[in-house]
Protein backbone atom coordinates (compact mmCIF):
# COMPACT_ATOMS: atom_id res chain seq x y z
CA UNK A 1 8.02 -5.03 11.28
CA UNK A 2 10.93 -3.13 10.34
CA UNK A 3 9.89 0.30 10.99
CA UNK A 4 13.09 1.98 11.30
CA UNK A 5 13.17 3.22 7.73
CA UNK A 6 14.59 0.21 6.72
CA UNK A 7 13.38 -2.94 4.68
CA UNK A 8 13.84 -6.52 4.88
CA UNK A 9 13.44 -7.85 1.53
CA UNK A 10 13.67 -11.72 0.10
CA UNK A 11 16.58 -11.44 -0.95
CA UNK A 12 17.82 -11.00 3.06
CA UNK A 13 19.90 -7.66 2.56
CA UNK A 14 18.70 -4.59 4.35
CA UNK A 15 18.17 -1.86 1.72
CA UNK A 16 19.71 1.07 2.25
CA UNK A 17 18.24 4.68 0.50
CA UNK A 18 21.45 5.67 -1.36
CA UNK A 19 23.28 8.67 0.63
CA UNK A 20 21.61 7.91 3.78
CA UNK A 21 23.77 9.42 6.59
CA UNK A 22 25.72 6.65 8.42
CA UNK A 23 24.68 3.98 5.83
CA UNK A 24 27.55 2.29 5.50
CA UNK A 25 27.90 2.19 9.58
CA UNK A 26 24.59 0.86 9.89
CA UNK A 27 25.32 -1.78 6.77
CA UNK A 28 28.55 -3.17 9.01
CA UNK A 29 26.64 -3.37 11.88
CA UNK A 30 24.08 -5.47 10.33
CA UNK A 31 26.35 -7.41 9.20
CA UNK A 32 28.50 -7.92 11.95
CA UNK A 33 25.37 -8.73 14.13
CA UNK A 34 23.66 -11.35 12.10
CA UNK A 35 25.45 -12.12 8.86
CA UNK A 36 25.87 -15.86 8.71
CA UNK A 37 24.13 -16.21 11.75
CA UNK A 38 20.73 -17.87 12.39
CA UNK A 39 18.34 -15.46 13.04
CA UNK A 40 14.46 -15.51 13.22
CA UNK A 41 12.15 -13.68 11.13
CA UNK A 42 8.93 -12.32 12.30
CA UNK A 43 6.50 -11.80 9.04
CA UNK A 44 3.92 -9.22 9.44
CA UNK A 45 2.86 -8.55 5.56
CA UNK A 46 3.94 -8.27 2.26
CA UNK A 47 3.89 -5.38 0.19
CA UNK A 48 3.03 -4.99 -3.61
CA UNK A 49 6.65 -5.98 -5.12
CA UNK A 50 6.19 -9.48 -3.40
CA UNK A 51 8.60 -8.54 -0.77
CA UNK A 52 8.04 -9.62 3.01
CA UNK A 53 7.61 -7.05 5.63
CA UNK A 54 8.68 -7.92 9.17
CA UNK A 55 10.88 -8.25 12.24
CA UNK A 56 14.36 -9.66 12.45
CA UNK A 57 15.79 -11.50 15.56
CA UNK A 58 19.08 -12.72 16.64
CA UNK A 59 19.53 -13.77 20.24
CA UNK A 60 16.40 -11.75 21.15
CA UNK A 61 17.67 -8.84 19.96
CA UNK A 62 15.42 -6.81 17.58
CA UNK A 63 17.55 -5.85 14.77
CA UNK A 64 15.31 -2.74 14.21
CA UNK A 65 15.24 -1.89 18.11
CA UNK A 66 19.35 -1.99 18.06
CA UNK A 67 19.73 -0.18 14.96
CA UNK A 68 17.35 2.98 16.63
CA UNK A 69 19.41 2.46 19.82
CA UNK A 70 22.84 2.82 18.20
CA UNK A 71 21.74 6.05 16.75
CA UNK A 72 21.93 4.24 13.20
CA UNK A 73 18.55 5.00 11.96
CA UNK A 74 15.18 6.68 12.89
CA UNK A 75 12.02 5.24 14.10
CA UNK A 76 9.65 5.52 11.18
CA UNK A 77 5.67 6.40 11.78
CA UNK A 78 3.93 3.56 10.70
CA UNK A 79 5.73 2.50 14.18
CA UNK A 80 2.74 3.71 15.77
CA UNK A 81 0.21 0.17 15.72
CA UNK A 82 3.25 -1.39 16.13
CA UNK A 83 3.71 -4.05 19.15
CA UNK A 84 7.45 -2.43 19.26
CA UNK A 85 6.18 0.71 19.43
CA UNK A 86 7.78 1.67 22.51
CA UNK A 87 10.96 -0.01 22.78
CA UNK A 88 11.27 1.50 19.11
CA UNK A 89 10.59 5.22 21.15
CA UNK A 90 12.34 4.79 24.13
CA UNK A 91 15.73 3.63 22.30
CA UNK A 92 15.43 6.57 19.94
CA UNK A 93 14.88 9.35 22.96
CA UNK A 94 17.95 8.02 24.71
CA UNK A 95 19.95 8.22 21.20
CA UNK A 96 18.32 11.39 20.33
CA UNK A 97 19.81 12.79 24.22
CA UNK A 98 23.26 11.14 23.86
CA UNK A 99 22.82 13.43 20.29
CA UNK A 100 25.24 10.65 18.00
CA UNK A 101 25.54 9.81 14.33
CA UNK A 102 22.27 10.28 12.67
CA UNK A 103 21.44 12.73 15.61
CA UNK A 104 24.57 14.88 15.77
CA UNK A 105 22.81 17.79 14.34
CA UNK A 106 19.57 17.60 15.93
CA UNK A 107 18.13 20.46 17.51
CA UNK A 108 15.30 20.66 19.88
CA UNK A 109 12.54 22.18 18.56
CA UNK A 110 11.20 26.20 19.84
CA UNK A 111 8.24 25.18 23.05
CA UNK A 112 5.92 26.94 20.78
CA UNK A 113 6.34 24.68 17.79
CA UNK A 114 5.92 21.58 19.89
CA UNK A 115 2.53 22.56 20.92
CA UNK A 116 2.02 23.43 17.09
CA UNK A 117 2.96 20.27 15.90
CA UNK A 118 0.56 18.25 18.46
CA UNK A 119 -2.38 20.13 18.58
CA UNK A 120 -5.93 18.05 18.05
CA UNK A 121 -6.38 18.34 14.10
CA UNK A 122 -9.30 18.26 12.22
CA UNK A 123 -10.07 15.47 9.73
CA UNK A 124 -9.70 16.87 6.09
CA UNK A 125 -12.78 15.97 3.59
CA UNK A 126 -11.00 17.03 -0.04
CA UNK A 127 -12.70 14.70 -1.95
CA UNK A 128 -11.95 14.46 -5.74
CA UNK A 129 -12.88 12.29 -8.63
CA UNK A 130 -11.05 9.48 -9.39
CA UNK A 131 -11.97 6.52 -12.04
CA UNK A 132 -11.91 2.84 -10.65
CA UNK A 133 -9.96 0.84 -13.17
CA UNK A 134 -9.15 -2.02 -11.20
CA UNK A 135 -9.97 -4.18 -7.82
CA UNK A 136 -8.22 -6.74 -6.16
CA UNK A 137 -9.19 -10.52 -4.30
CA UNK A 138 -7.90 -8.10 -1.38
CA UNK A 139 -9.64 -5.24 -1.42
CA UNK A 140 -7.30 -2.94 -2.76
CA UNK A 141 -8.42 -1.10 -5.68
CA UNK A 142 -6.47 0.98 -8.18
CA UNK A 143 -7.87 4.62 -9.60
CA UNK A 144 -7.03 7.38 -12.12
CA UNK A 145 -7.36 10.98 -11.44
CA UNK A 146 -10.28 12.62 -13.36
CA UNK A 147 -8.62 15.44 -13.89
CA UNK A 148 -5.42 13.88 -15.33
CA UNK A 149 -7.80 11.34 -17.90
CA UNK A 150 -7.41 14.13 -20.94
CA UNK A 151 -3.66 13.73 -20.69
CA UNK A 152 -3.81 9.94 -20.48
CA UNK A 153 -5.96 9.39 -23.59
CA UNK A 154 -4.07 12.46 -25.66
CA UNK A 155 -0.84 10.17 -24.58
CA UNK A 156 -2.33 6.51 -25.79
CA UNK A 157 -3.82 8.03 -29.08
CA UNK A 158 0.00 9.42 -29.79
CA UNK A 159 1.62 6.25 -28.90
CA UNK A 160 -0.96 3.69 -30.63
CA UNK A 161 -0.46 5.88 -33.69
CA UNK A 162 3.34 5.99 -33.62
CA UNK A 163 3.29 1.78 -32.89
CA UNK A 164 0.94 1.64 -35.73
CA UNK A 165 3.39 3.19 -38.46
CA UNK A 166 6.49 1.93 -36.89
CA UNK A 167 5.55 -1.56 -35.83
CA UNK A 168 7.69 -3.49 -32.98
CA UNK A 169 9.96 -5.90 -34.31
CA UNK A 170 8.82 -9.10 -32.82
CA UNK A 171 11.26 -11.10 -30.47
CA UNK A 172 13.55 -8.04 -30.42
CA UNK A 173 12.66 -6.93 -27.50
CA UNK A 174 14.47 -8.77 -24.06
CA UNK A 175 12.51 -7.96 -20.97
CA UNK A 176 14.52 -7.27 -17.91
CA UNK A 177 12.30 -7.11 -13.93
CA UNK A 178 11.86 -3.42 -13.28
CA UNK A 179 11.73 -2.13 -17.07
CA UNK A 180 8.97 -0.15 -18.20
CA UNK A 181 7.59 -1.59 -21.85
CA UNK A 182 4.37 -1.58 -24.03
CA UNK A 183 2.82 -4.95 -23.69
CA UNK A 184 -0.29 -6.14 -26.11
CA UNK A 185 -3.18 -6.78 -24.08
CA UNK A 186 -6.00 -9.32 -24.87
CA UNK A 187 -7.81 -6.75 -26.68
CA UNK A 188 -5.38 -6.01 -29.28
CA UNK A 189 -3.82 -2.80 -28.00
CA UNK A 190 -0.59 -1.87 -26.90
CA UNK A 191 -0.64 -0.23 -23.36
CA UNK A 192 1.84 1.03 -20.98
CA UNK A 193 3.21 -1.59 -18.66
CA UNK A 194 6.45 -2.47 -16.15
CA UNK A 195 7.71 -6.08 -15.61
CA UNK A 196 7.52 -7.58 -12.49
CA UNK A 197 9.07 -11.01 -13.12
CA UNK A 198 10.70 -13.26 -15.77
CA UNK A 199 9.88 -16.81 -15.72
CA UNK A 200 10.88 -17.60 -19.01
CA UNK A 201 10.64 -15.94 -22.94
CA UNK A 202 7.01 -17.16 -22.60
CA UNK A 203 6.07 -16.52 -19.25
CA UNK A 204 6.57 -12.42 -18.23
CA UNK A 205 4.31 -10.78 -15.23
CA UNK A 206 3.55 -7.40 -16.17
CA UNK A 207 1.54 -4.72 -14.89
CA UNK A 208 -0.01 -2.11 -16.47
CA UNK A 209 0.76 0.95 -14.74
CA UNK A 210 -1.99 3.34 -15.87
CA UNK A 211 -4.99 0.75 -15.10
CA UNK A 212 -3.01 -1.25 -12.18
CA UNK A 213 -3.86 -4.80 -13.89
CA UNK A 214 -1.70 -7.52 -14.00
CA UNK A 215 -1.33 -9.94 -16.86
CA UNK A 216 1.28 -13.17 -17.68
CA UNK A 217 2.27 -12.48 -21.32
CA UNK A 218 5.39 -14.07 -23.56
CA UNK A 219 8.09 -11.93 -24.86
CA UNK A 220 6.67 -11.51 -28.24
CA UNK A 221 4.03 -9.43 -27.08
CA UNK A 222 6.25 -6.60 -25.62
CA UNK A 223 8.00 -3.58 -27.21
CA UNK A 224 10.54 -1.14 -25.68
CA UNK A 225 8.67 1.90 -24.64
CA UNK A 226 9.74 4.89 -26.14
CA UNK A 227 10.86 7.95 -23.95
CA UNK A 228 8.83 10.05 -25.56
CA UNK A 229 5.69 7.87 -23.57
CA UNK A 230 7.49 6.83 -20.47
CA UNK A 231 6.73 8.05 -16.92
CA UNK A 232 8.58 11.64 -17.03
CA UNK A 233 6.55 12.44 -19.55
CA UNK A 234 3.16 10.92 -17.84
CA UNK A 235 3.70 9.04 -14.75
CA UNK A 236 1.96 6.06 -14.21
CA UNK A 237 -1.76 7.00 -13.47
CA UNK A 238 -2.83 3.86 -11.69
CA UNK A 239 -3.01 4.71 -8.14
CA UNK A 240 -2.94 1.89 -4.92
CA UNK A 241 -5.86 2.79 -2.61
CA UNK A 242 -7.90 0.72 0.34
CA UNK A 243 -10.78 1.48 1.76
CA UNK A 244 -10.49 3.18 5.52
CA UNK A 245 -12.29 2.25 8.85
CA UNK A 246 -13.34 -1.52 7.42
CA UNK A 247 -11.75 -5.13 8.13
CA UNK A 248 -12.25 -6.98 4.82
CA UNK A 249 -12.65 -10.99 6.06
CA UNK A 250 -10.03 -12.98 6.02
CA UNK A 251 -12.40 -16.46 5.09
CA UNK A 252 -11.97 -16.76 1.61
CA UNK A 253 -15.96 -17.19 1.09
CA UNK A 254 -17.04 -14.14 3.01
CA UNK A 255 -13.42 -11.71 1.31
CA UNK A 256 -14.81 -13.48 -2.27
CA UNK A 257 -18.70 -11.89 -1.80
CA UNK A 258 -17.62 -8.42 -0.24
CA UNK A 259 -15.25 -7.93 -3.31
CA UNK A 260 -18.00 -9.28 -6.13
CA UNK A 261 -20.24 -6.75 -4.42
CA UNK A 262 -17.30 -3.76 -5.25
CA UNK A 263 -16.28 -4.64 -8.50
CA UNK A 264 -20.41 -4.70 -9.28
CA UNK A 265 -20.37 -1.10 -8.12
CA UNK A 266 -17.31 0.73 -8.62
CA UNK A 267 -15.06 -0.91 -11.30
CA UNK A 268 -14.96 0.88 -14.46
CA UNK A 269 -16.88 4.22 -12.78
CA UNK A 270 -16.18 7.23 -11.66
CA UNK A 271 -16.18 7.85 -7.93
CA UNK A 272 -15.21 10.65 -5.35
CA UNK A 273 -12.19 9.61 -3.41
CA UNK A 274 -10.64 11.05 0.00
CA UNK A 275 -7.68 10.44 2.00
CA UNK A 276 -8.23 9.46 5.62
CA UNK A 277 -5.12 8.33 6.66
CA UNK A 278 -1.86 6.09 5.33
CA UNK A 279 -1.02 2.75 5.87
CA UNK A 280 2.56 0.40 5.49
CA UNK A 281 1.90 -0.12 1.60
CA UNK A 282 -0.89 2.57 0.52
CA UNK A 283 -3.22 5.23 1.28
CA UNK A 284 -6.73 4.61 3.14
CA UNK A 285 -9.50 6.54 1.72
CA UNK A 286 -13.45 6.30 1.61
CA UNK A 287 -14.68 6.57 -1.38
CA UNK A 288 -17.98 8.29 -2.37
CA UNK A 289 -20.61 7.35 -5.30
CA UNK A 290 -20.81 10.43 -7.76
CA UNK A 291 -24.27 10.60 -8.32
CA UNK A 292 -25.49 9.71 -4.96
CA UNK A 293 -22.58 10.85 -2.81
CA UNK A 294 -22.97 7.78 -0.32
CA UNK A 295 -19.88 6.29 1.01
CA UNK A 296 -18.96 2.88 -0.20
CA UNK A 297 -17.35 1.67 2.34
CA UNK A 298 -20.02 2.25 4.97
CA UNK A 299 -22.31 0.39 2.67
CA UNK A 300 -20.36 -2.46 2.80
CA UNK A 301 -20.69 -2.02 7.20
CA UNK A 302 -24.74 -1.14 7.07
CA UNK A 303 -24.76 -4.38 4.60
CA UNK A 304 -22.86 -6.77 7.12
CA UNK A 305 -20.28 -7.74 4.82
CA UNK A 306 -17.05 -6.23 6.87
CA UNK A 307 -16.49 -4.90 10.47
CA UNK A 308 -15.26 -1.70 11.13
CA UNK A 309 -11.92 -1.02 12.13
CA UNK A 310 -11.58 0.78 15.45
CA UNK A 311 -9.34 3.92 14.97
CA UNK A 312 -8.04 5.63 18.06
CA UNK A 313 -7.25 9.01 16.21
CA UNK A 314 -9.59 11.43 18.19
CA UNK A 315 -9.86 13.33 14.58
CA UNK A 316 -11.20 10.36 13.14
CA UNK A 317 -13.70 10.06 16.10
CA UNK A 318 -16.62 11.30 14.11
CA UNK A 319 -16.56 8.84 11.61
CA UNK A 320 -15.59 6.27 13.44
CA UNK A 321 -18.91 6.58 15.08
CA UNK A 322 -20.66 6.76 12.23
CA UNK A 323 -19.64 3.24 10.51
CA UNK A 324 -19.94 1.91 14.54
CA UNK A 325 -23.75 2.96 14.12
CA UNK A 326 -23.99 1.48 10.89
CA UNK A 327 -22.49 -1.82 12.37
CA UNK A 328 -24.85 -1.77 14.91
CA UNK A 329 -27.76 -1.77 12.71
CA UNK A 330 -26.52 -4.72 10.37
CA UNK A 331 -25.95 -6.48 13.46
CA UNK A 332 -29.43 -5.97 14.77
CA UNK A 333 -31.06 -6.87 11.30
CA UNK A 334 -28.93 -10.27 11.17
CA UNK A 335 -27.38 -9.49 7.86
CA UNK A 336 -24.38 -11.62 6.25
CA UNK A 337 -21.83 -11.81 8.15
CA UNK A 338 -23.55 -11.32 11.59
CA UNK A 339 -26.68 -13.69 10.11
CA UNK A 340 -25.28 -16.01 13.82
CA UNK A 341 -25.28 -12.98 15.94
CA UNK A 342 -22.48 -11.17 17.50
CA UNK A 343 -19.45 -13.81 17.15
CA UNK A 344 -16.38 -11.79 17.81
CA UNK A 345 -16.30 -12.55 21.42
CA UNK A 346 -15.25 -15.88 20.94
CA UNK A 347 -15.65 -16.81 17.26
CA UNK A 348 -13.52 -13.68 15.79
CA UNK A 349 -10.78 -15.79 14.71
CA UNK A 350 -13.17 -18.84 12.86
CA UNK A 351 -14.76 -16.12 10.97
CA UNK A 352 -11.30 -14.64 9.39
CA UNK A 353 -11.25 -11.32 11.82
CA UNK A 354 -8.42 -10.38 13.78
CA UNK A 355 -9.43 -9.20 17.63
């Protein structure tokens, strides 16, 4: 994966962040290093936009390693899981040393600080309420923030009213990817939405940025959004979580039954949602019941319908533990996905779970 704050996108460019020190050195060494050239492309995931998320290689050279080693960019920290991980290190310390380009004006930080910075820290419970608008076949889930809801619903109310007595002109509007738009929704009303993709004047992929659904509409049911309702004014309140310490299954059977099971007990509620730690696309939380206060996620582990996912974070240690015991005792009772017994140490891969 390209972890060197850099992205490889489908379009095969490397985006750059505009005003990035040395961006137009690191641009020209790209290209001079693998434009028109074949290279191989190591996939690793996709992220929400559709665009691929991986390694580049040219003569078994790591375009991301190079870059770091040629002082043209900086190692990024979803590095860490990475199988890179040190080569991506190592190549940075020795540019970091030789102190070049991006690292001309580094300065080593005070003893003190550096014994600051890695101290053991505690893991932070701040949960707060969040409503579940939306799940997806992968386990992802979009939420609002409760606390934000009054401002939402004062902003649709304003907006409905003003469409209402100044009606969109059918046809007139010409959707464009990345514009933000009203689009009419099966139930009649005009939400907030951006567009993700034009297929044609009758095929548009939208999403609707305050509830995180996505929807295949014509042109004729979208409308310029006005700036008094775009996102300065209210940014999009739809909000890209997953759940923390759990493998969902890959097998499409077992994936379809754990996420039937969510959307029966989240979707549309409210809920009490924490941050545990981020990942390459979105934040991992766990997410709480309001009434009861039981975690969901460690439901899903006590109910055999996902493994947990080892974390090596010591400050994560304690609940770690935790969804381990609750594994334990679905695995003992036989239940779902461990109904055969203890498969991953030979069957992980049949059953959709990486090792």
């Amino acid at each position: 994966m390209v972890r060197c704050e850099w992205s490889w996108n489908t379009c095969g460019a490397l985006g750059l962040q505009e005003a990035e020190p040395f961006s137009d050195e690191a641009m020209q060494f790209t290209k001079e290093l693998v434009l028109q050239r074949e290279v191989e492309v190591e996939v690793e995931s996709m992220d929400k936009a559709g665009n691929f998320i991986g390694w580049l290689h040219m003569d078994g050279v790591n375009l991301s390693v190079a870059l770091v080693e040629h002082a043209l960019s900086k190692v990024h920290f979803t590095a860490e899981r990475s199988s890179y991980c040190k080569t991506l290190v190592s190549g940075e310390e020795a540019a970091r040393l030789r102190k070049e380009k991006v690292w001309a004006n580094y300065e080593e930080k005070p003893a003190e600080e550096v014994v600051q910075v890695t101290e053991q820290k505690e893991r932070v419970a701040n949960y707060r309420g969040v409503y579940v608008t939306e799940i997806t076949d992968g386990l992802h889930f979009y939420a609002q923030d409760v606390e934000t809801g009054a401002q939402l619903e004062s902003l649709m109310e304003t907006m409905r009213a003003e469409i209402a007595s100044h009606p969109p002109v059918e046809g007139s509007y010409m959707p464009r990817r990345g514009d933000y738009c009203i689009s009419k929704f099966a139930d009649g009303e005009w939400y907030r939405a951006r567009v993700e993709k034009v297929e044609s004047p009758a095929k548009i992929h939208v999403f609707y940025i305050d509830y995180g659904n996505r929807e295949t509409v014509p042109s004729t049911r979208l409308a310029a959004l006005s700036p008094a309702f775009n996102v300065r004014t209210l940014p999009a309140q739809a909000t890209e979580y997953t759940f923390a310490y759990i493998q969902v299954p890959q097998d499409e059977d077992s994936r379809a039954d754990v996420v039937d099971s969510v959307v029966r007990d989240i979707q549309n509620t409210q809920c009490l949602l924490n941050v545990e730690y981020s990942g390459p696309t979105c934040s991992l939380v766990t997410l709480q019941f309001s009434d009861s206060k039981d975690d969901v996620g460690l439901g899903l582990v006590k109910e055999g319908m996902v493994m947990v996912d080892v974390r090596k974070e010591k400050y994560l240690q304690k609940m770690v533990t935790e969804y381990l015991n609750g594994q334990e005792a679905a695995k003992t009772a036989r239940l779902n996905i461990w109904r055969y017994g203890d498969f991953r140490a030979d069957d992980a891969d049949e059953f959709g779970y990486n090792r």
